[in-house]
Protein backbone atom coordinates (compact mmCIF):
# COMPACT_ATOMS: atom_id res chain seq x y z
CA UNK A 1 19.15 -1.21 3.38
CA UNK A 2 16.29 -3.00 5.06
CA UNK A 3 16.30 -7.23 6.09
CA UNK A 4 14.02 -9.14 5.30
CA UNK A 5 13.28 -12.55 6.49
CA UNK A 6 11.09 -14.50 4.46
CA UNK A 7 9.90 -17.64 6.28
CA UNK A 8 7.96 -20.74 4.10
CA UNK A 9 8.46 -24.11 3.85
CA UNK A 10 7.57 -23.71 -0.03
CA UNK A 11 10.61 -23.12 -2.29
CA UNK A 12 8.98 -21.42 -4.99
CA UNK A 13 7.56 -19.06 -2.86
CA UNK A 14 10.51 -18.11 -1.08
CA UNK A 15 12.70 -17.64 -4.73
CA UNK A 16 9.29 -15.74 -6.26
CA UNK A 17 9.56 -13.36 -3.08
CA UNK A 18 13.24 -13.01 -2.49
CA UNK A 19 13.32 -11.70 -6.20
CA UNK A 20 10.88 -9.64 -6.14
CA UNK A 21 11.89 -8.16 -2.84
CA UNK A 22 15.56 -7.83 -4.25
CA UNK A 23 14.55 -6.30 -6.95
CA UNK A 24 13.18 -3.33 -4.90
CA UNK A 25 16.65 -2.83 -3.09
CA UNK A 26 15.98 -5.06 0.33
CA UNK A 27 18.19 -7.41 1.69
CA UNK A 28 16.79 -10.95 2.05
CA UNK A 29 17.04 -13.87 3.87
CA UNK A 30 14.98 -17.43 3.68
CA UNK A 31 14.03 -20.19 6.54
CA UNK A 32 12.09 -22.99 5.53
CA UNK A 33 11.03 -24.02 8.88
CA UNK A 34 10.24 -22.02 12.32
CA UNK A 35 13.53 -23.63 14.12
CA UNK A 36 15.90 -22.21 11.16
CA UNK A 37 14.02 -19.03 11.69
CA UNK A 38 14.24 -18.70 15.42
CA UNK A 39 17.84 -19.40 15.08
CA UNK A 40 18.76 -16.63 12.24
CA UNK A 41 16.37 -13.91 14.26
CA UNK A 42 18.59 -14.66 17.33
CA UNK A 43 21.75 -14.03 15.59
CA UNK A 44 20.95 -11.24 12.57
CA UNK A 45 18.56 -7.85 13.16
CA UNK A 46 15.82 -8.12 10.60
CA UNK A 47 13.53 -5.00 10.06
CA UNK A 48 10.51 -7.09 8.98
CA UNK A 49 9.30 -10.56 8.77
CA UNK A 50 7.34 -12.49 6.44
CA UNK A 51 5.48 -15.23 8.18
CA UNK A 52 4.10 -18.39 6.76
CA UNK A 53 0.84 -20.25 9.23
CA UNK A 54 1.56 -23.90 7.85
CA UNK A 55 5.27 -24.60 8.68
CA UNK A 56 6.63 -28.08 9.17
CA UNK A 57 8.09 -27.92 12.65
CA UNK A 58 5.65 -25.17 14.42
CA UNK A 59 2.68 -23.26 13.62
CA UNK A 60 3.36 -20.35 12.35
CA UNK A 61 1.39 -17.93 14.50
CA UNK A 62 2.89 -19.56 17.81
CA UNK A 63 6.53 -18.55 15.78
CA UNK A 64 5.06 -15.35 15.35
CA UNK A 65 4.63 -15.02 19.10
CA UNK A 66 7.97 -16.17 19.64
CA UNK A 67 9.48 -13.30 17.59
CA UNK A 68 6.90 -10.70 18.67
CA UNK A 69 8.42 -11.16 22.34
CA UNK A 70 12.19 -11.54 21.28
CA UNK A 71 11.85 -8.81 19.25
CA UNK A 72 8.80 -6.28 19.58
CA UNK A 73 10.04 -3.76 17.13
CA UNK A 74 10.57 -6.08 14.07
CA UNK A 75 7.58 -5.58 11.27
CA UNK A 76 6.05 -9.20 11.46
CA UNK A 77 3.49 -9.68 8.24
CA UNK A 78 1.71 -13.52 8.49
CA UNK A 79 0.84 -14.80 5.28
CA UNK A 80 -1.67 -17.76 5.00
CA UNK A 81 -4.13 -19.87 2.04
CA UNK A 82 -5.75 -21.11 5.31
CA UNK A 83 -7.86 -18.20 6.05
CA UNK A 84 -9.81 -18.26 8.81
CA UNK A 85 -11.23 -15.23 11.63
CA UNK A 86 -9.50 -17.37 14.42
CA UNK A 87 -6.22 -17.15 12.63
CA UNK A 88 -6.46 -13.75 11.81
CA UNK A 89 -7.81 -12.65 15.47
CA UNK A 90 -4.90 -14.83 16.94
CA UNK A 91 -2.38 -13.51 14.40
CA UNK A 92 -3.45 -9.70 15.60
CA UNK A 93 -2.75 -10.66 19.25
CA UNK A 94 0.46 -12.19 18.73
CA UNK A 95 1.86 -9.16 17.23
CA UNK A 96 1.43 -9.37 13.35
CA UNK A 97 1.27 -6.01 11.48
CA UNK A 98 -0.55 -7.41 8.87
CA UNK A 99 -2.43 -10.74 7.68
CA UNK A 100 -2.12 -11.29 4.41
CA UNK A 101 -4.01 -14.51 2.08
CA UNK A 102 -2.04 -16.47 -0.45
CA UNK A 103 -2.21 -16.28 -3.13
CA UNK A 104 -1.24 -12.55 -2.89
CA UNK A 105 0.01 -10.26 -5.40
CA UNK A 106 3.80 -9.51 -5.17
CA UNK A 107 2.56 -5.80 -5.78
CA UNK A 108 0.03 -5.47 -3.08
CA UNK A 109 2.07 -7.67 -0.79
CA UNK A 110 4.81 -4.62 -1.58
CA UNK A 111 2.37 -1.76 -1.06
CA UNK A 112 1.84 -3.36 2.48
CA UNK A 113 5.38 -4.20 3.53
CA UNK A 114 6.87 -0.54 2.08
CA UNK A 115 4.04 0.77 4.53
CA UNK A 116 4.82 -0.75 7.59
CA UNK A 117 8.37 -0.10 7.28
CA UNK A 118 7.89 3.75 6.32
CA UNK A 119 9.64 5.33 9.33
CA UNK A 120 11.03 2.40 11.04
């Protein structure tokens, strides 16, 4: 069974997504803010990672850096509503998979993660 962490500082988003992801047979766990998920990546393997830009404690792309360099071989997917070709450049260099813009649809956001994850 694959891990997911699911990082957002928004509650609904994080029940909508852990139910949806559930539903599909993953296992899932939540962090609200970059610290929480920094802590739970050191101490649990994850196969992918959905990251959040607009956390409370850290931006989200300098988390994703974090984790690209702890741990290389994780899937890392940023998810933003601040779009922006800076953000999406940066998130590319810092190791994201994929840059996806909220609101996005549980299936396509699906279609995306199943991808990245085929033959990891």
């Amino acid at each position: 069974m694959k891990r997911i962490m699911i990082i957002d500082d928004d509650k609904s988003i994080l029940r909508t997504l852990t139910r949806a992801l559930q539903k599909r047979g993953y296992s899932t766990d939540t962090a609200e803010t970059g610290r929480e998920a920094e802590e739970k990546i050191g101490k649990q393997a994850y196969d992918l990672a959905l990251i959040d830009v607009k956390l409370p404690d850290i931006d989200g792309l300098d988390l994703l850096k974090k984790i690209h360099v702890a741990k290389p071989d994780m899937v890392k997917i940023v998810l933003t509503g601040f779009p922006t070709m800076e953000n999406g450049v940066k998130a590319v260099d810092n190791g994201a998979d994929a840059y996806l813009v909220k609101p996005v649809k549980t299936e396509d956001l699906l279609k995306v993660l199943e991808e990245k994850l085929r033959g990891k």
